[in-house]
Protein backbone atom coordinates (compact mmCIF):
# COMPACT_ATOMS: atom_id res chain seq x y z
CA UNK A 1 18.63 -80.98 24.31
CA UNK A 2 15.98 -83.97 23.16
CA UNK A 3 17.00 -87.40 24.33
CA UNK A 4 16.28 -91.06 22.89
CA UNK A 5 16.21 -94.05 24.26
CA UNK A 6 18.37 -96.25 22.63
CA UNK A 7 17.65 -100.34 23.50
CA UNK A 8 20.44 -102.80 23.37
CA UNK A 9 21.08 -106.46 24.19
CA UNK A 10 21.14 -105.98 28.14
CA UNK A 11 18.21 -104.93 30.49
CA UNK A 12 18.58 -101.61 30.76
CA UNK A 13 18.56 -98.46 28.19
CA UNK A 14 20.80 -95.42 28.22
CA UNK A 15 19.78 -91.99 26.42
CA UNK A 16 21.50 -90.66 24.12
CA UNK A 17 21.29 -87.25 23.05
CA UNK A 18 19.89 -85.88 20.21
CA UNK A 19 20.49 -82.89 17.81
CA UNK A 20 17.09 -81.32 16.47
CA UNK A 21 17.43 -79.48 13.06
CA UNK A 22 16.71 -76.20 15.13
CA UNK A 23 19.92 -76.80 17.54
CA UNK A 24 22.26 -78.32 14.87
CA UNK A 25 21.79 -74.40 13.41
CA UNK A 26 22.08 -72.50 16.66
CA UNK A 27 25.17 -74.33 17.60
CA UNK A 28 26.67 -73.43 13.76
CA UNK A 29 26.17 -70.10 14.33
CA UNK A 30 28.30 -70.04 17.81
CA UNK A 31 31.96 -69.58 17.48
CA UNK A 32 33.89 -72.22 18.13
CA UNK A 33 37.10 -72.22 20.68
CA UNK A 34 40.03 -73.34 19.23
CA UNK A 35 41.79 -71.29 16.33
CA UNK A 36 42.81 -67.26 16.85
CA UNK A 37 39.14 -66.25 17.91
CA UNK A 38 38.64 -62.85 19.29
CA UNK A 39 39.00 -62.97 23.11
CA UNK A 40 38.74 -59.51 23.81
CA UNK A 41 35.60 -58.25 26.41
CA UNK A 42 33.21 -55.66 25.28
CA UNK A 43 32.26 -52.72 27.16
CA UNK A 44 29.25 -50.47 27.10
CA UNK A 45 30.12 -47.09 28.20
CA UNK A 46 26.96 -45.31 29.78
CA UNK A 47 27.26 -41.62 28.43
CA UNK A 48 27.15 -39.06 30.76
CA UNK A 49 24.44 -36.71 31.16
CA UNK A 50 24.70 -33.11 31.91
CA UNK A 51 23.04 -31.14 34.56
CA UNK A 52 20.45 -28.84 33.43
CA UNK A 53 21.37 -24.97 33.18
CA UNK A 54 20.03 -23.59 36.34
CA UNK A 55 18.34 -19.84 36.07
CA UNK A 56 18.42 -17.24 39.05
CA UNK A 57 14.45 -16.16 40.04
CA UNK A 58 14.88 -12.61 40.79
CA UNK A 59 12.43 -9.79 41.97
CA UNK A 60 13.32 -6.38 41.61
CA UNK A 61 12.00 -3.14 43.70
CA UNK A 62 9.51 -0.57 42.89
CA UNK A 63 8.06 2.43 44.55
CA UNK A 64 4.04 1.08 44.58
CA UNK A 65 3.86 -2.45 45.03
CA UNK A 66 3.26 -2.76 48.79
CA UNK A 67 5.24 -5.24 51.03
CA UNK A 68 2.55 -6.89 52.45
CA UNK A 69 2.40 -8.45 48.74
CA UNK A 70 5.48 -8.93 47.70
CA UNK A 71 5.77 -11.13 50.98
CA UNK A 72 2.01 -12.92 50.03
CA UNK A 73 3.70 -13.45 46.80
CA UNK A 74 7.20 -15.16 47.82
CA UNK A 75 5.28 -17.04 50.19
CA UNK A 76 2.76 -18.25 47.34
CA UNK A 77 4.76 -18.53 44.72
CA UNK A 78 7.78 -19.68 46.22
CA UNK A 79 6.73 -21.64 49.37
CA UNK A 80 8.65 -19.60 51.92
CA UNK A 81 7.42 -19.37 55.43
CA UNK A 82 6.70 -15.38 56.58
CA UNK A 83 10.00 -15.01 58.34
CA UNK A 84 11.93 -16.25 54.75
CA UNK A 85 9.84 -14.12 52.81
CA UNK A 86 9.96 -10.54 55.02
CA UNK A 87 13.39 -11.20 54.69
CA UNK A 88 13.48 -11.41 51.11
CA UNK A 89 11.38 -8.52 50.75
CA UNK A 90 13.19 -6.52 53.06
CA UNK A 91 16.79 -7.06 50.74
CA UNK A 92 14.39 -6.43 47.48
CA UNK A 93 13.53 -3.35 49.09
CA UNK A 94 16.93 -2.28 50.29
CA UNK A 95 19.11 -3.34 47.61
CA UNK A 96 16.65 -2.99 44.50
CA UNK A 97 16.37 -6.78 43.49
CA UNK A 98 17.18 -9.90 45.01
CA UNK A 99 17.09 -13.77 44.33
CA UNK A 100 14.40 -15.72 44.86
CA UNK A 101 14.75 -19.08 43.84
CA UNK A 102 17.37 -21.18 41.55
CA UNK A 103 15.63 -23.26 39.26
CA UNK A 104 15.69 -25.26 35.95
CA UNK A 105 14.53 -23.23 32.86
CA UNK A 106 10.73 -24.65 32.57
CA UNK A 107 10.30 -24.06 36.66
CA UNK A 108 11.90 -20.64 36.21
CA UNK A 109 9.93 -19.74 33.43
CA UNK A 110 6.04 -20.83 34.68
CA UNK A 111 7.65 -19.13 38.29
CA UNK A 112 8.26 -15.53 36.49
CA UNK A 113 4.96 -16.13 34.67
CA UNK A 114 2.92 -16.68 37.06
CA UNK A 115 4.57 -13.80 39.34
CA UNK A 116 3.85 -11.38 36.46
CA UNK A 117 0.40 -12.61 36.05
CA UNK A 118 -0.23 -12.07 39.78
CA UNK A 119 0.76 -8.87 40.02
CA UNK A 120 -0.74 -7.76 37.28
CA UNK A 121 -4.11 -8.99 38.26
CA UNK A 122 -3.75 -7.38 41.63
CA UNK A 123 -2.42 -3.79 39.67
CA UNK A 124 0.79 -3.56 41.10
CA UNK A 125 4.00 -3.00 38.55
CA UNK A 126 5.73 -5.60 40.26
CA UNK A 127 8.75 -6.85 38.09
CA UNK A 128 9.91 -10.84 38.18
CA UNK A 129 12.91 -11.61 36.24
CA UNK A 130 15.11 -14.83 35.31
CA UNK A 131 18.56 -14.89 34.27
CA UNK A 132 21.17 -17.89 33.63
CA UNK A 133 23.70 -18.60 36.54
């Protein structure tokens, strides 16, 4: 709000306050109070995200790759300590597969990958599989 100083007959001056051209048009564009104005409060609603679909990280048995691998690889791949993955290895040996690792579909995807492209380096047939859960 600009002020002037407006001088009268006594000693003193008061200011008075002054509309610029720029404020007389800001304040026509704000509603006024008085008459059936809309009163009602507005609300954003923050839309809800989903989680992601999570995939099961599976390895499945075969008759050549050796343990001692399969455990190096659950312990590379999938950051388990020895006891985690001779465990693991142990069930994919007993019961034919078993899961790994539950993961997002990119994570699940570069972990079967890179699995797959371990083992094949090394020549062993071992299998690495994803599926939704």
């Amino acid at each position: 709000m600009l002020y002037s100083v407006v001088m009268t007959n006594s000693d003193f001056a008061l200011p008075q306050p002054v509309a610029s051209a720029a404020m007389t048009a800001m304040m026509a564009d704000r509603p006024q109070d008085g008459g059936g104005g809309d009163t009602s409060i507005l609300t954003k609603t923050a839309p809800k995200t989903a989680r992601p679909p999570l995939y099961k990280v599976m390895l499945l048995n075969d008759d050549y790759t050796p343990m001692e691998f399969v455990v190096h690889v659950l312990e590379r791949f999938f950051g388990l300590n020895h006891a985690q993955a001779f465990d693991i290895m142990l069930t994919v040996h007993k019961k034919g597969l078993a899961v790994v690792g539950v993961f997002s579909v990119e994570i699940a995807e570069t972990k079967v990958a890179q699995v797959m492209d371990f083992a094949r380096r090394h020549q062993h047939p071992l299998q690495c599989t994803m599926e939704k859960e």
